[in-house]
Protein backbone atom coordinates (compact mmCIF):
# COMPACT_ATOMS: atom_id res chain seq x y z
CA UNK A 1 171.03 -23.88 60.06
CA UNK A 2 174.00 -23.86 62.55
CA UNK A 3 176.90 -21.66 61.05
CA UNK A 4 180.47 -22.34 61.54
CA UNK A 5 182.40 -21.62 65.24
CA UNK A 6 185.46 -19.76 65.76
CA UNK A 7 187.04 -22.82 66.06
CA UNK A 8 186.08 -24.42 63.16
CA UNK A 9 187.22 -21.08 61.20
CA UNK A 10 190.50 -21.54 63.06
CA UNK A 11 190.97 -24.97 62.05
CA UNK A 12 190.17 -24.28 58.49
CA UNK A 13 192.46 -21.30 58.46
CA UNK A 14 195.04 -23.70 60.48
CA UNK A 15 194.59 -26.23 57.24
CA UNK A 16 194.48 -23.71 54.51
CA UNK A 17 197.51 -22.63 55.83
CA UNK A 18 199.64 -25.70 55.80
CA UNK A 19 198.77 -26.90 52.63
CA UNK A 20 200.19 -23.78 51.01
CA UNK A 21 203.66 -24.08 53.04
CA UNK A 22 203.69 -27.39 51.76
CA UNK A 23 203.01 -26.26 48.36
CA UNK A 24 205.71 -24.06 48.84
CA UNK A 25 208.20 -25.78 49.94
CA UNK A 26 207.62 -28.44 47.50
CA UNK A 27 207.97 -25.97 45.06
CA UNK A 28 210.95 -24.98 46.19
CA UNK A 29 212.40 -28.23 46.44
CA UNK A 30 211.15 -29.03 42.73
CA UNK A 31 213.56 -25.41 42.18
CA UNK A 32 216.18 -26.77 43.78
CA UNK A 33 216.19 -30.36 42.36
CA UNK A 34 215.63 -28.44 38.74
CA UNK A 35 219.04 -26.38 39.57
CA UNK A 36 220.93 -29.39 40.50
CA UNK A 37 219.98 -30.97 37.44
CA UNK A 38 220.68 -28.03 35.46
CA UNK A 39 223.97 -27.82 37.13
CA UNK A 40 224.68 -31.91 36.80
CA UNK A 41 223.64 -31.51 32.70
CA UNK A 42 225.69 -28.12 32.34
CA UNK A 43 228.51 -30.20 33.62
CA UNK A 44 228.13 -32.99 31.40
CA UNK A 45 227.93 -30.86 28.05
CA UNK A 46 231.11 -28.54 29.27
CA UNK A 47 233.38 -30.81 31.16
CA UNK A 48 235.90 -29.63 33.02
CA UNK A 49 239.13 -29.64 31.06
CA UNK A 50 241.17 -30.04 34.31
CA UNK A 51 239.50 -33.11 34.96
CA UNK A 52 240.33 -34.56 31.41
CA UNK A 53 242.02 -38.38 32.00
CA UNK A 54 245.22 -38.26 29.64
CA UNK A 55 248.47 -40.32 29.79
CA UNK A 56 251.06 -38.71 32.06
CA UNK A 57 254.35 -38.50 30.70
CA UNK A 58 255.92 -42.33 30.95
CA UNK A 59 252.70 -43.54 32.17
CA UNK A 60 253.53 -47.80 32.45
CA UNK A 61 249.86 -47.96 30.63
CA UNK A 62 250.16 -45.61 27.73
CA UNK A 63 250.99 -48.87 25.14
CA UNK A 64 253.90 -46.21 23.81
CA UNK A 65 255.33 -46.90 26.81
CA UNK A 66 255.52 -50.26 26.98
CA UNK A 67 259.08 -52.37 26.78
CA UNK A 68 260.68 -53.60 24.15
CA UNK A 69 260.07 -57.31 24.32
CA UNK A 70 255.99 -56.77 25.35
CA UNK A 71 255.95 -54.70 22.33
CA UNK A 72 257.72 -57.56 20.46
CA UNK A 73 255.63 -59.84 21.43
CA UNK A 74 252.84 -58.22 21.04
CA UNK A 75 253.96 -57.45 17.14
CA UNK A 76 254.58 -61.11 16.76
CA UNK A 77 251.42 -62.10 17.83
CA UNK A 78 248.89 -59.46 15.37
CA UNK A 79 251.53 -60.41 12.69
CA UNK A 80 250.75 -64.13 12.88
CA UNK A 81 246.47 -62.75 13.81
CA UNK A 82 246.96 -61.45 10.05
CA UNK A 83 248.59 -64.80 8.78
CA UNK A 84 245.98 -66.63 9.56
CA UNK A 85 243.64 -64.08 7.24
CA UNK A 86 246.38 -64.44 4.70
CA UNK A 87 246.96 -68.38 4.81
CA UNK A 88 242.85 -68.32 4.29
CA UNK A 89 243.17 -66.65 0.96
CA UNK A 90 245.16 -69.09 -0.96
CA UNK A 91 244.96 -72.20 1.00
CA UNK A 92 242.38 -73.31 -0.77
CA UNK A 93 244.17 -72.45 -4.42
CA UNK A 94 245.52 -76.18 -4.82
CA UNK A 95 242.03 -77.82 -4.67
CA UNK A 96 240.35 -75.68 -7.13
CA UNK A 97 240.09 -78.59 -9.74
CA UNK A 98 238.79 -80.82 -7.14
CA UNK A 99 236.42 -78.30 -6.76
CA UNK A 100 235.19 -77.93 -9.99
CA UNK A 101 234.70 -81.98 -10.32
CA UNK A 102 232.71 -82.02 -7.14
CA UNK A 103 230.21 -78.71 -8.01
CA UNK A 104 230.40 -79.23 -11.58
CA UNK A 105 231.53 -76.49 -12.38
CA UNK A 106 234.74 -75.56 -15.14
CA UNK A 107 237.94 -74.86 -13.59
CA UNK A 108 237.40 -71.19 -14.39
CA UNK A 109 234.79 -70.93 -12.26
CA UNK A 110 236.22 -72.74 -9.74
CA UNK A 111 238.86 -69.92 -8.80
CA UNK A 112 235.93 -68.17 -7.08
CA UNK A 113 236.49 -69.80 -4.01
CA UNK A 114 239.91 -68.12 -4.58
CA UNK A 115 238.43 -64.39 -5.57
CA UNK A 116 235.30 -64.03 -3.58
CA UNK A 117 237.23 -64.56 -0.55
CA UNK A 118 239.96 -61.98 -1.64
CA UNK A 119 236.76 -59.75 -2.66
CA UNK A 120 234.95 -60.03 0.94
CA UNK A 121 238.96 -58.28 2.42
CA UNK A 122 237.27 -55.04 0.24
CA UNK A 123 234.14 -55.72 2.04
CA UNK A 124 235.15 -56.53 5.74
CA UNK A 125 237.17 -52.87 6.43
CA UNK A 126 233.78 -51.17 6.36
CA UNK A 127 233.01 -53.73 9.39
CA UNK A 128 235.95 -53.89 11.15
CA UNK A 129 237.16 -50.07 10.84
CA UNK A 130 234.38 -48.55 12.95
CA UNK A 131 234.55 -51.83 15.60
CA UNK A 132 238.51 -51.25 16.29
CA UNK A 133 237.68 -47.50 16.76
CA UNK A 134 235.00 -47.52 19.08
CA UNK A 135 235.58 -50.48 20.84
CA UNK A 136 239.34 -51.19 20.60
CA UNK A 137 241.69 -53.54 18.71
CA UNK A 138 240.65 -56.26 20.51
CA UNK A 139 237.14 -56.17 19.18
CA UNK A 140 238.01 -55.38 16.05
CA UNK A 141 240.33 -58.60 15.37
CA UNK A 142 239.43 -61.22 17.73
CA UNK A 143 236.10 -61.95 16.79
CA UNK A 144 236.33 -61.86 13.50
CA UNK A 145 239.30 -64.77 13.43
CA UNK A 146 236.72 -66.60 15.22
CA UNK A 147 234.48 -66.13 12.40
CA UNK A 148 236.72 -67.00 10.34
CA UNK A 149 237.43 -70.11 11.99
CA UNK A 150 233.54 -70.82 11.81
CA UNK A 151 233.04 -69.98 8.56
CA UNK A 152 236.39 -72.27 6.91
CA UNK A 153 234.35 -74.99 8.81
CA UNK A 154 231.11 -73.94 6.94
CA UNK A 155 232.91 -74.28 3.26
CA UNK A 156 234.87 -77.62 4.58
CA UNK A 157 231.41 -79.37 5.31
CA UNK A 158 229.66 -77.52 2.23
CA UNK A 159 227.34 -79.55 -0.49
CA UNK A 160 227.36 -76.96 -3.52
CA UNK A 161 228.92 -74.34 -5.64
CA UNK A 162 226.91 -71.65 -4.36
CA UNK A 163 227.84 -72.48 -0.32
CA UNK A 164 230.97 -73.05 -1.19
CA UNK A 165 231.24 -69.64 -2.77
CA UNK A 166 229.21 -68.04 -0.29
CA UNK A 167 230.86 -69.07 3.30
CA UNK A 168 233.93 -68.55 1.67
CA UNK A 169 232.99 -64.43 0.47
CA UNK A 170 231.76 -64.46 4.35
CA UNK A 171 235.18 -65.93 5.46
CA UNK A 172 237.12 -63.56 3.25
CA UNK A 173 234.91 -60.57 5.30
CA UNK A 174 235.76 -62.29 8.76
CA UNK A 175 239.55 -62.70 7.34
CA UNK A 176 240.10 -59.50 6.68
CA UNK A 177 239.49 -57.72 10.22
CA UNK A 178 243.38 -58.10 11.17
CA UNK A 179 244.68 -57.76 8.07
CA UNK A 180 243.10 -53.94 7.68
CA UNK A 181 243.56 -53.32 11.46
CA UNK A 182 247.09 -54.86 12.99
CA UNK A 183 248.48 -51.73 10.83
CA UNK A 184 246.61 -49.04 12.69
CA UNK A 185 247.57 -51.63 16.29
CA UNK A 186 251.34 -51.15 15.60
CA UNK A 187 251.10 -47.77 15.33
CA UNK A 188 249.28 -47.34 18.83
CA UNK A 189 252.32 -48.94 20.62
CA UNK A 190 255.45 -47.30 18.23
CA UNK A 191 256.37 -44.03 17.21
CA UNK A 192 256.90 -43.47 13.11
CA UNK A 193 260.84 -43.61 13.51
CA UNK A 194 260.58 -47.28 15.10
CA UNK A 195 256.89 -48.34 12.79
CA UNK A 196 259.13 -49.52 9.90
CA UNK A 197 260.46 -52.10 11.45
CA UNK A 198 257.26 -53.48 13.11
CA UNK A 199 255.18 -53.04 9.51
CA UNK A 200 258.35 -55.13 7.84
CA UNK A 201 257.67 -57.83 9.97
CA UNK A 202 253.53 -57.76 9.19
CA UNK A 203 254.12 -57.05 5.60
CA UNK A 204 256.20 -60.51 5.68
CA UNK A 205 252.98 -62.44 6.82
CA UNK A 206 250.69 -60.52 4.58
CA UNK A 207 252.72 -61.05 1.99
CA UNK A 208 254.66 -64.08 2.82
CA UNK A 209 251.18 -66.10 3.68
CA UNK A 210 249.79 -66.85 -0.13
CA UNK A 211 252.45 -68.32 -0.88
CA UNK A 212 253.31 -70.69 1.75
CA UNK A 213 249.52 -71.19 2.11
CA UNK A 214 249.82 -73.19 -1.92
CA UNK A 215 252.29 -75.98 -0.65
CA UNK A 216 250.58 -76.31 2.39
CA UNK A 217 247.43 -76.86 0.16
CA UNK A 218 248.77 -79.26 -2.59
CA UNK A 219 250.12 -81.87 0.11
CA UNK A 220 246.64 -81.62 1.97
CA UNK A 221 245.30 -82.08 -1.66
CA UNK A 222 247.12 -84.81 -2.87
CA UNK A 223 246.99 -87.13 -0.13
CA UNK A 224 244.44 -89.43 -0.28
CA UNK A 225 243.05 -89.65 3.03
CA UNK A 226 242.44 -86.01 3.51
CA UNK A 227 241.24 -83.89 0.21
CA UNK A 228 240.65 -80.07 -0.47
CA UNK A 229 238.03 -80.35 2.56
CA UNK A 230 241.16 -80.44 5.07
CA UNK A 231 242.69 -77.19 3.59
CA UNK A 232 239.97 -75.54 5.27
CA UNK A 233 239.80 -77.74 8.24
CA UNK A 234 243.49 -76.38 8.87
CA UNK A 235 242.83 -73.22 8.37
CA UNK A 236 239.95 -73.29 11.15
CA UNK A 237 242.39 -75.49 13.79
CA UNK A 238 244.90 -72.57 12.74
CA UNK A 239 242.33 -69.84 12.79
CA UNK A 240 240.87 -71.04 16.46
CA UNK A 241 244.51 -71.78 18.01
CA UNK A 242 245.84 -68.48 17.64
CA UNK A 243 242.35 -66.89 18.31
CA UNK A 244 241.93 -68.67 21.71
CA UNK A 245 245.86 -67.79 22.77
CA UNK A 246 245.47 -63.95 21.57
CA UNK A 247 242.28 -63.91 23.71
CA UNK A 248 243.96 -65.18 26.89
CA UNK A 249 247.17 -62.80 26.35
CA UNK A 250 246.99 -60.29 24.01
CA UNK A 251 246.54 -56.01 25.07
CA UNK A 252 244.48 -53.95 24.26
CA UNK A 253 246.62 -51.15 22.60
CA UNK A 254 244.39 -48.42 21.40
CA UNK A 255 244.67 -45.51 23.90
CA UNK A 256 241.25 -43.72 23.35
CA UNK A 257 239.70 -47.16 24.72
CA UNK A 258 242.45 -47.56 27.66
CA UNK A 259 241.45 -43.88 28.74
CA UNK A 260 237.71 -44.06 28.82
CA UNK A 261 238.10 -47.54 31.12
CA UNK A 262 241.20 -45.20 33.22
CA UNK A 263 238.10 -42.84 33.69
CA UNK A 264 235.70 -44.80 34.92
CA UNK A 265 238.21 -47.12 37.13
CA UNK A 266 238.94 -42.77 38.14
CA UNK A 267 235.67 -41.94 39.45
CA UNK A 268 235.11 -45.00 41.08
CA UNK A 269 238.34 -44.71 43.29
CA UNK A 270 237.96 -41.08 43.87
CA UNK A 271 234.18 -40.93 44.13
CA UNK A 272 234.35 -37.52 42.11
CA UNK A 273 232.20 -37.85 38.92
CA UNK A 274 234.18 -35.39 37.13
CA UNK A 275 236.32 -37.26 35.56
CA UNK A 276 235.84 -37.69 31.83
CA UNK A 277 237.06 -38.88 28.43
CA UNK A 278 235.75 -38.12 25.60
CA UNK A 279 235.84 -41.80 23.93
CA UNK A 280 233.05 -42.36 26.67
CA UNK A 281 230.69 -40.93 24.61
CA UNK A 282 231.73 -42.86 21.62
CA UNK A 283 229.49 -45.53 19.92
CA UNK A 284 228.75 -46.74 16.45
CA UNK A 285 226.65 -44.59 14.15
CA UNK A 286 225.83 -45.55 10.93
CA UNK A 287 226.36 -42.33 9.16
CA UNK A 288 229.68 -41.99 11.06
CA UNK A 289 230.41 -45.38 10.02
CA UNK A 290 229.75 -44.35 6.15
CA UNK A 291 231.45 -41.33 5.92
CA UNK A 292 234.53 -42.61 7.66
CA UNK A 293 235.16 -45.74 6.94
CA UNK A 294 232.83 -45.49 3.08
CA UNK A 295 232.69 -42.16 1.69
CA UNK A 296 236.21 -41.23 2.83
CA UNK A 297 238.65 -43.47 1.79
CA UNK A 298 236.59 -43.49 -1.73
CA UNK A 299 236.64 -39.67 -2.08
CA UNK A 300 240.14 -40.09 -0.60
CA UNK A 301 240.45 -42.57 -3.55
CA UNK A 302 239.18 -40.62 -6.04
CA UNK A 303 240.18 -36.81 -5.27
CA UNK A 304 243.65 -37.33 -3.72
CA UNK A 305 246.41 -37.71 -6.58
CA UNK A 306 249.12 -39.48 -3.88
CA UNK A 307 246.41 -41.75 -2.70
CA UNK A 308 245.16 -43.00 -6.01
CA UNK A 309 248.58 -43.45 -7.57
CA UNK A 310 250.70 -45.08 -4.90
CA UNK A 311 247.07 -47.60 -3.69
CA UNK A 312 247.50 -48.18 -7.41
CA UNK A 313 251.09 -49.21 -7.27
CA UNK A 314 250.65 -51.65 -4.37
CA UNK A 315 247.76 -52.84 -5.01
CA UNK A 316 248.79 -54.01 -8.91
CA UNK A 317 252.08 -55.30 -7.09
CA UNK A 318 249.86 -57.42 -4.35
CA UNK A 319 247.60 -58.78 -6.75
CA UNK A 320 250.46 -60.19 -9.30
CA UNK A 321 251.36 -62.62 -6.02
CA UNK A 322 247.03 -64.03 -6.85
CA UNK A 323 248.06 -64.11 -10.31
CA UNK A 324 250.79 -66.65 -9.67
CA UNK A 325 248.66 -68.70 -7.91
CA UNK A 326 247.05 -69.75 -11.34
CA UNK A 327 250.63 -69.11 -13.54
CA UNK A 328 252.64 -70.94 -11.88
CA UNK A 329 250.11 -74.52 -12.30
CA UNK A 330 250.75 -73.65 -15.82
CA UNK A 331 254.20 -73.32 -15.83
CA UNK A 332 255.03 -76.09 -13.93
CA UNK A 333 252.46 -78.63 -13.78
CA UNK A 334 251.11 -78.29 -16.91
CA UNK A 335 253.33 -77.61 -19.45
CA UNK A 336 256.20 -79.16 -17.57
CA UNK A 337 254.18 -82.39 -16.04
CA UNK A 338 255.21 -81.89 -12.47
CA UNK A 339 252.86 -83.73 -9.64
CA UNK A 340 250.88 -80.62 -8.16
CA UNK A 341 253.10 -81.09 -5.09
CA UNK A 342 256.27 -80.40 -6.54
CA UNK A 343 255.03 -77.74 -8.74
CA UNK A 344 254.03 -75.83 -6.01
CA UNK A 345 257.63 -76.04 -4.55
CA UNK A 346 258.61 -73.20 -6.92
CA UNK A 347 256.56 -71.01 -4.65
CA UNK A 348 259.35 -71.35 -2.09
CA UNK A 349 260.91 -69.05 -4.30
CA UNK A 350 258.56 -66.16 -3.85
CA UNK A 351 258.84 -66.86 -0.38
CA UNK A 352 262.22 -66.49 -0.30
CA UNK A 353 262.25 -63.29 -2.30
CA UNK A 354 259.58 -61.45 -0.03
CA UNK A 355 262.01 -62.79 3.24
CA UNK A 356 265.38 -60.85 1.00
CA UNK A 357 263.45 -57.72 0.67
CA UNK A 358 263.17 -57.89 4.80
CA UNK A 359 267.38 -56.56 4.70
CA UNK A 360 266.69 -53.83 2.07
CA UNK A 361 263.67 -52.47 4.40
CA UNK A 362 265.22 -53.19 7.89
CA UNK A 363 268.78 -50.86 5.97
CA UNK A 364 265.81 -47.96 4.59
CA UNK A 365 264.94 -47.53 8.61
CA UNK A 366 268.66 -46.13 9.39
CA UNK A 367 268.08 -43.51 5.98
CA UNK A 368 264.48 -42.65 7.58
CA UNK A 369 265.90 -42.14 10.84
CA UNK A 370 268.66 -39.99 9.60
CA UNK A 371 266.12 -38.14 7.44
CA UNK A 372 263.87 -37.82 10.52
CA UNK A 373 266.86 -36.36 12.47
CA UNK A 374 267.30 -33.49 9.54
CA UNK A 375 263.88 -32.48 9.74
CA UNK A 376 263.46 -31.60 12.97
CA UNK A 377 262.33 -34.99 14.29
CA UNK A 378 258.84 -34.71 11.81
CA UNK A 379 258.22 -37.44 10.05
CA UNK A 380 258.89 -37.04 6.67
CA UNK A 381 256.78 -39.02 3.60
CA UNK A 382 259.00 -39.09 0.84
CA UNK A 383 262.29 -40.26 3.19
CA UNK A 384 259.64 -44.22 2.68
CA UNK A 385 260.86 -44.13 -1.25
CA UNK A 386 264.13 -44.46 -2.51
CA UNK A 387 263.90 -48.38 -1.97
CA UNK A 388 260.84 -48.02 -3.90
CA UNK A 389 263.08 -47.43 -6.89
CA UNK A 390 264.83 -51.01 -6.43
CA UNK A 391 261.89 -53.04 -5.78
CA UNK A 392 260.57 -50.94 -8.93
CA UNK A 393 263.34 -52.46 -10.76
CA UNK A 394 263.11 -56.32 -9.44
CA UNK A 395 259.28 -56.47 -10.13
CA UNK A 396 259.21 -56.24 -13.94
CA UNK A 397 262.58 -57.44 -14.22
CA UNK A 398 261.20 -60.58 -12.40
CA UNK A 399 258.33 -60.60 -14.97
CA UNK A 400 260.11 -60.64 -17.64
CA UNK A 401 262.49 -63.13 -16.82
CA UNK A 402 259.88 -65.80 -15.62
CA UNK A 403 257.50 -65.12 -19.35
CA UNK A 404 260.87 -66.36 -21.05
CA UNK A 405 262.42 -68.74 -19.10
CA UNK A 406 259.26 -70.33 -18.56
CA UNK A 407 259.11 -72.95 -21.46
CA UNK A 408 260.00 -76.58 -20.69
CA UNK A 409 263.41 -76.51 -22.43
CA UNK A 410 264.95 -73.82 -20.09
CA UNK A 411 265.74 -75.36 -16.08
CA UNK A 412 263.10 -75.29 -13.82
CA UNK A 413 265.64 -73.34 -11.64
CA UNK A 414 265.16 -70.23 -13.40
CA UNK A 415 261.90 -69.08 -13.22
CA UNK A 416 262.03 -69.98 -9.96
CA UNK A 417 264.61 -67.45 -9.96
CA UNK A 418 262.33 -64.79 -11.61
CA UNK A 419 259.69 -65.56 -8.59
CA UNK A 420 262.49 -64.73 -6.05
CA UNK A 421 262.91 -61.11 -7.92
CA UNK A 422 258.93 -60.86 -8.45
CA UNK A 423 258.81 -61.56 -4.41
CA UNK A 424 261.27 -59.19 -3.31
CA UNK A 425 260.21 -56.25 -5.64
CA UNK A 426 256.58 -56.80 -4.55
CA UNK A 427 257.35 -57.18 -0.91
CA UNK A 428 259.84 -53.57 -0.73
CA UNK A 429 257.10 -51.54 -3.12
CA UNK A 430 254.25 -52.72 -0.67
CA UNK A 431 255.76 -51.64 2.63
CA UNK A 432 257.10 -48.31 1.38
CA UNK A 433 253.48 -47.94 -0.06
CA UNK A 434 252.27 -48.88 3.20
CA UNK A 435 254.42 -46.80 4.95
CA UNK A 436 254.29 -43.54 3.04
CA UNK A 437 250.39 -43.56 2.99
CA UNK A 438 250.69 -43.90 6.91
CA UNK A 439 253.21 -40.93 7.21
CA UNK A 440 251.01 -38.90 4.83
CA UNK A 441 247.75 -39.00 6.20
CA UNK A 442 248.66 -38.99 9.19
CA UNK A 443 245.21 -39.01 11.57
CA UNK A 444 243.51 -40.09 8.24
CA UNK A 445 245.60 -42.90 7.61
CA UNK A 446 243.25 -45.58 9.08
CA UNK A 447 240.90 -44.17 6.21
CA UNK A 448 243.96 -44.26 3.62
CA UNK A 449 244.74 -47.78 4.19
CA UNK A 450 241.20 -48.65 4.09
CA UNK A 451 240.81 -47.09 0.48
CA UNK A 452 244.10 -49.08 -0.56
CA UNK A 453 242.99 -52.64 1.14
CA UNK A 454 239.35 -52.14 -1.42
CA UNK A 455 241.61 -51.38 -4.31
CA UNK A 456 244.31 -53.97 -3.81
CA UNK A 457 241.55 -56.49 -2.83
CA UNK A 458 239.77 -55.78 -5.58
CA UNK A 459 242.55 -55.85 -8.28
CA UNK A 460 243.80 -59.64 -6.15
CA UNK A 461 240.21 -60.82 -6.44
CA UNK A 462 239.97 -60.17 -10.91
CA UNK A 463 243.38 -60.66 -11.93
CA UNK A 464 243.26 -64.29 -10.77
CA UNK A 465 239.81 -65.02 -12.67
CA UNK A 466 241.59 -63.71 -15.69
CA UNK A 467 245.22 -64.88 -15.34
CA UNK A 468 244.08 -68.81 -17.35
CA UNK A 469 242.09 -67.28 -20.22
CA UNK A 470 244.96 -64.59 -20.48
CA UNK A 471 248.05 -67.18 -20.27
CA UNK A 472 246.48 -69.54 -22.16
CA UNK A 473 245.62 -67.31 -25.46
CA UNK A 474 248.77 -65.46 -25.76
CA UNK A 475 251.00 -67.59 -24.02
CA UNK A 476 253.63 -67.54 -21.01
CA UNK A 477 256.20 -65.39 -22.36
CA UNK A 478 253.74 -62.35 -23.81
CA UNK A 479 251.39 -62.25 -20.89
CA UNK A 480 254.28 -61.99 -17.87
CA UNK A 481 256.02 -59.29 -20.71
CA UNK A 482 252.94 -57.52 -20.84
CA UNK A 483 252.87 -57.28 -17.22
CA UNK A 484 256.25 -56.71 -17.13
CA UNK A 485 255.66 -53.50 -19.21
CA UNK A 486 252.77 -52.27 -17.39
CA UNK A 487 255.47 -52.75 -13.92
CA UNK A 488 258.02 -50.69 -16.00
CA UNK A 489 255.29 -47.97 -16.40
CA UNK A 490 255.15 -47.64 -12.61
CA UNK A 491 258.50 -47.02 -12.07
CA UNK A 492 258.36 -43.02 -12.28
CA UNK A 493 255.91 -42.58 -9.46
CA UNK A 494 258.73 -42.81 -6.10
CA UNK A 495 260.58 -40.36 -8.29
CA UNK A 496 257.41 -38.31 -8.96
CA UNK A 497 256.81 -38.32 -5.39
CA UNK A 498 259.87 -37.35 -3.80
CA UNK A 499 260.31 -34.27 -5.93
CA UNK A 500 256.40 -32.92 -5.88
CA UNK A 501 255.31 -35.14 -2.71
CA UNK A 502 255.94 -32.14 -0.28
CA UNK A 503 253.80 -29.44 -2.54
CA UNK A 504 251.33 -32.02 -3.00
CA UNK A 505 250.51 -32.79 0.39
CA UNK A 506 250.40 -28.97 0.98
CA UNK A 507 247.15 -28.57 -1.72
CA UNK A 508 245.66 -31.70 -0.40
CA UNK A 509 242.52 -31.43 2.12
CA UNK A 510 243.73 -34.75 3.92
CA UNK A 511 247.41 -34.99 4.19
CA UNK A 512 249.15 -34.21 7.36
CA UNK A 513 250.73 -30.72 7.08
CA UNK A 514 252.62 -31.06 9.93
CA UNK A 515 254.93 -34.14 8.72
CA UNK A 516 257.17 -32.10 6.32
């Protein structure tokens, strides 16, 4: 056997030799790729604070900076996004015995396409809350009036009790998204001294739309050619119109969203990757979505003494406006013989109420600027309640006088009256409510109005179910006194409040400490 040559040992050596330089330096670029990696991942779990995106003072696209007649407009336009959830609630109200004569179903029964949509506005802030947050009002609203929309269509074309009932629970869900969310959108674009103006203006439509939504329903009703199916058709034409035009021109106005897309539009100008937001990271968890927008507002509910009194208050004041949706039939068409037309005329006077308690809460914003001014410029809670005390007053006074002036010998005129006074107390106790849970909680307030929509939804979604059975068996004039009483039983709380508000805020574990 022929051993190896020199030259074959040389070219083995020669071989050997590269192979472990390239082993090397592919190990050393594997070293270096693993550093910059390292480096690129220790950046992304410290960013660089420096390189934080934020609003610069006067910034044209912080929405706090935007002017006054965008932000009006802007207002006007959420406002009439939460009519259109509002309108859907009661719309259908006039059609109810239709209803029941097409299903076969009693009239008592029939009020579910009344409640269940009220009940799916407890539902539908469990939806929407987490959407708005992550993704931006936009999201959080626009879709959902779509829905809505869609699903007014779905009950207008329905067969049956049960889809009847159904699309319009789903509807309620979709209905509620701007209802629950255009409060947490004004407050994006105004600061709490100018807010009480703006929420005046949306408490109007949330309040103002069941009760122009019942004449709008009995003349769909009563004319022949058109039937309870149109009061849903108009609600979807209404529904889809103002959808489609808030598409094409309304802002997006919460800033964590208009940062994380001022980021990205960052690093792509710059070319620098540092630049960061914190909202990028942001997406919809379940278990955040539970214990935010779930478990808090019902622990909130349950543990906090201001929350669970004053979501009490407003919510018993909101749902008496579902209640007259079956009362007032009785007063007026039943015992009194009115066509359903005219006796929903007397709703007018509700409608005019909640539009006189606008002057009493426009006049409050001059005392809660003044009060602002004393304290340092801090909002301050309990500065929301003194006109609490007179809508206090006009509630139960309006209750009483409607349970006994309501009999057929006294003039029409004056419980019509009493629904002006039941209007204006219920619209002035809302907002306040509204207002003073906002001020309290401060960055828990989406949370606090959550809890309070639930509550007042669910309170508007059973009073109505039991407002015949109740009226009927003891009569007019002891069931609206017995609500008057249990009105008159509320009015301690804005006194309550303003004296032990401060100290109470200080033991609770969600109130904002800083607004005293």
């Amino acid at each position: 056997m022929v051993g190896p040559t020199n030259d074959d040992n040389h070219s083995g050596h020669t071989a050997s030799h590269i192979k472990d330089q390239a082993e090397y330096h592919s190990t050393d670029n594997e070293l270096l790729r693993h550093c910059h990696s390292t480096t690129i991942l220790e950046q992304k779990l410290t960013p660089d604070p420096s390189f934080l995106v934020k609003f610069e003072k006067g910034d044209p696209e912080d929405p706090k900076n935007f002017n006054s007649w965008h932000k009006a407009y802007l207002t006007f336009q959420m406002s009439v996004l939460a009519l259109a959830g509002a309108l859907g609630s009661s719309i259908v109200a006039p059609g109810q015995s239709a209803i029941a004569e097409y299903v076969h179903v009693g009239e008592e029964v029939s009020v579910l396409a009344t409640s269940l949509y009220i009940l799916g506005w407890a539902v539908g802030p469990v939806l929407w809350g987490p959407i708005s947050e992550v993704y931006g009002r936009r999201w959080g609203m626009l879709p959902a009036v779509f829905g809505l929309g869609l699903f007014s269509i779905a009950t207008a074309v329905s067969k049956n009790a049960a889809s009847i009932f159904i699309t319009r629970f789903i509807g309620g869900i979709f209905g509620s998204a701007p209802i629950s969310n255009v409060g947490a959108a004004l407050s994006d674009i105004y600061t709490p001294k100018e807010r009480g103006t703006a929420v005046t203006f949306l408490a109007m439509c949330i309040t103002g739309g069941p009760t122009l939504a019942p004449i709008i329903g009995s003349a769909i009703v009563t004319d022949s050619r058109l039937g309870w199916r149109w009061t849903l058709w108009i609600e979807s034409i209404f529904a889809f119109t103002i959808a489609i035009i808030s598409t094409l021109t309304l802002r997006e106005t919460y800033s964590p969203v208009l940062l994380k897309r001022k980021a990205r539009r960052t690093r792509e100008i710059t070319g620098d990757g540092r630049y960061w937001h914190p909202h990028e990271k942001e997406n919809i968890r379940i278990e955040n979505a539970a214990t935010q927008h779930f478990i808090r507002p019902l622990r909130m509910l349950f543990t906090e003494s201001i929350m669970a009194c004053v979501a009490l208050y407003a919510s018993f004041t909101y749902s008496l406006i579902y209640l007259c949706l079956q009362v007032f039939p009785i007063v007026f068409e039943e015992e009194r013989g009115y066509s359903p037309v005219v006796a929903s005329l007397p709703f007018l006077g509700i409608l005019f109420g909640v539009m006189c308690a606008l002057a009493i809460n426009f006049a409050s914003q001059a005392w809660y600027a003044k009060a602002m001014h004393r304290n340092g410029g801090k909002v301050i809670p309990e500065a929301r309640l003194p006109p609490m005390l007179i809508g206090g007053l006009l509630l139960p006074a309006g209750l009483f006088w409607l349970g006994w002036t309501a009999a057929p010998k006294y003039s029409w005129v004056l419980p019509t009256v009493a629904g002006g006074f039941i209007g204006a107390g219920f619209n002035i106790i809302f907002q306040q409510c509204l207002n003073y849970l906002i001020d309290t909680y401060g960055p828990y307030s989406a949370s606090a109005i959550s809890a309070n929509t639930t509550l007042r939804s669910l309170l508007a979604a059973g009073l109505p179910l039991a407002a015949k059975p109740m009226f009927h068996n003891l009569g007019v004039g002891p069931a609206a006194s017995l609500l008057g009483g249990i009105a008159c039983l509320a009015l301690p709380i804005p006194l309550i409040f303003i004296k032990y508000g401060p100290s109470l805020r200080r033991k609770s574990n969600f109130a904002a400490l800083g607004s005293e």
